[in-house]
C-alpha atoms as a PDB file:
ATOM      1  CA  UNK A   1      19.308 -22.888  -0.910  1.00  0.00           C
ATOM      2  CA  UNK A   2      19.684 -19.918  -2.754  1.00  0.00           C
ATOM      3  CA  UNK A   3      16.124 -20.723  -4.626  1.00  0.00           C
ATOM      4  CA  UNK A   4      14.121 -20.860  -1.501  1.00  0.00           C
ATOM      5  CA  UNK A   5      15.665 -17.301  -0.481  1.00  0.00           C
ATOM      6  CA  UNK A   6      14.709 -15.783  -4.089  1.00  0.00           C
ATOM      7  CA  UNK A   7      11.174 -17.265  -3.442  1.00  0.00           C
ATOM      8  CA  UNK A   8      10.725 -16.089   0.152  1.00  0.00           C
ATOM      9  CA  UNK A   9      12.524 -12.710  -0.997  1.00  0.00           C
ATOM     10  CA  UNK A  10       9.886 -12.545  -3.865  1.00  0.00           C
ATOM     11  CA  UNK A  11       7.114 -13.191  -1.611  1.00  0.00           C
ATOM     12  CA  UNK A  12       8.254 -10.371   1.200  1.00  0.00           C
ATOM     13  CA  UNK A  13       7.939  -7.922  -1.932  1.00  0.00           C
ATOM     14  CA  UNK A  14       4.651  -8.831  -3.120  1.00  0.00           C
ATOM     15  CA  UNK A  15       3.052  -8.719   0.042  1.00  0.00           C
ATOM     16  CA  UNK A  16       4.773  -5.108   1.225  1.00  0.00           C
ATOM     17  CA  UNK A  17       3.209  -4.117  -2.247  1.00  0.00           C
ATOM     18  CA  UNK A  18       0.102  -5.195  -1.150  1.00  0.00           C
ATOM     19  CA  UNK A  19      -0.064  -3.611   1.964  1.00  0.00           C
ATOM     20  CA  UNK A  20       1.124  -0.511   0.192  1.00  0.00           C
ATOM     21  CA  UNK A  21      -1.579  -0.638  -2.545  1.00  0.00           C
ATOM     22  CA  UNK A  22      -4.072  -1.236   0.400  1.00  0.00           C
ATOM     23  CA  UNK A  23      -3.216   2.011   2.341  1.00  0.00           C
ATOM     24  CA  UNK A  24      -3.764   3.981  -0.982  1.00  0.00           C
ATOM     25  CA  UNK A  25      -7.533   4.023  -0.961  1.00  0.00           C
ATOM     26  CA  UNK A  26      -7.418   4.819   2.614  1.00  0.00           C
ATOM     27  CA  UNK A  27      -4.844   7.902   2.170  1.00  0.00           C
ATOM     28  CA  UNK A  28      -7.640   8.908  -0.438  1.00  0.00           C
ATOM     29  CA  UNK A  29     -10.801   8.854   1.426  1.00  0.00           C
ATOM     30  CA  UNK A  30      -9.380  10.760   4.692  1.00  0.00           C
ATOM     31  CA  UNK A  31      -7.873  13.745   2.558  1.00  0.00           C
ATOM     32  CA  UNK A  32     -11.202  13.976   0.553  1.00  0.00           C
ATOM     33  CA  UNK A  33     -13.730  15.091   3.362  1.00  0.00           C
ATOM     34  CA  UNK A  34     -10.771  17.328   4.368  1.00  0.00           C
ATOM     35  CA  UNK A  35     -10.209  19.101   0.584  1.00  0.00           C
ATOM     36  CA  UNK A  36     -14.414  19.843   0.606  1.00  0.00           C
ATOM     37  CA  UNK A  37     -14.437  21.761   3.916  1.00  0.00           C
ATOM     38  CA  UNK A  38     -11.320  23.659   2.976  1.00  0.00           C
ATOM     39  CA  UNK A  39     -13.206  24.717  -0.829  1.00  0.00           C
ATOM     40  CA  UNK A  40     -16.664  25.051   1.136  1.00  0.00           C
END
């Protein structure tokens, strides 16, 4: 029993770390346009 929670527990991480590394690239692009009309 306690397997199957390690596994599921395992899985829960690796997908919020996912999601996290997905919003990354995002974050990125909308502060870019933002930094160039602030310098221009």
């Amino acid at each position: 029993m306690a397997e199957c929670f390690i596994v599921g527990l395992g899985g829960f991480i690796g997908a919020v770390c996912r999601y996290l590394i997905g919003l990354i690239p995002l974050r990125v692009r909308h502060f870019h346009p933002l930094r160039w009309k602030q310098a221009a």
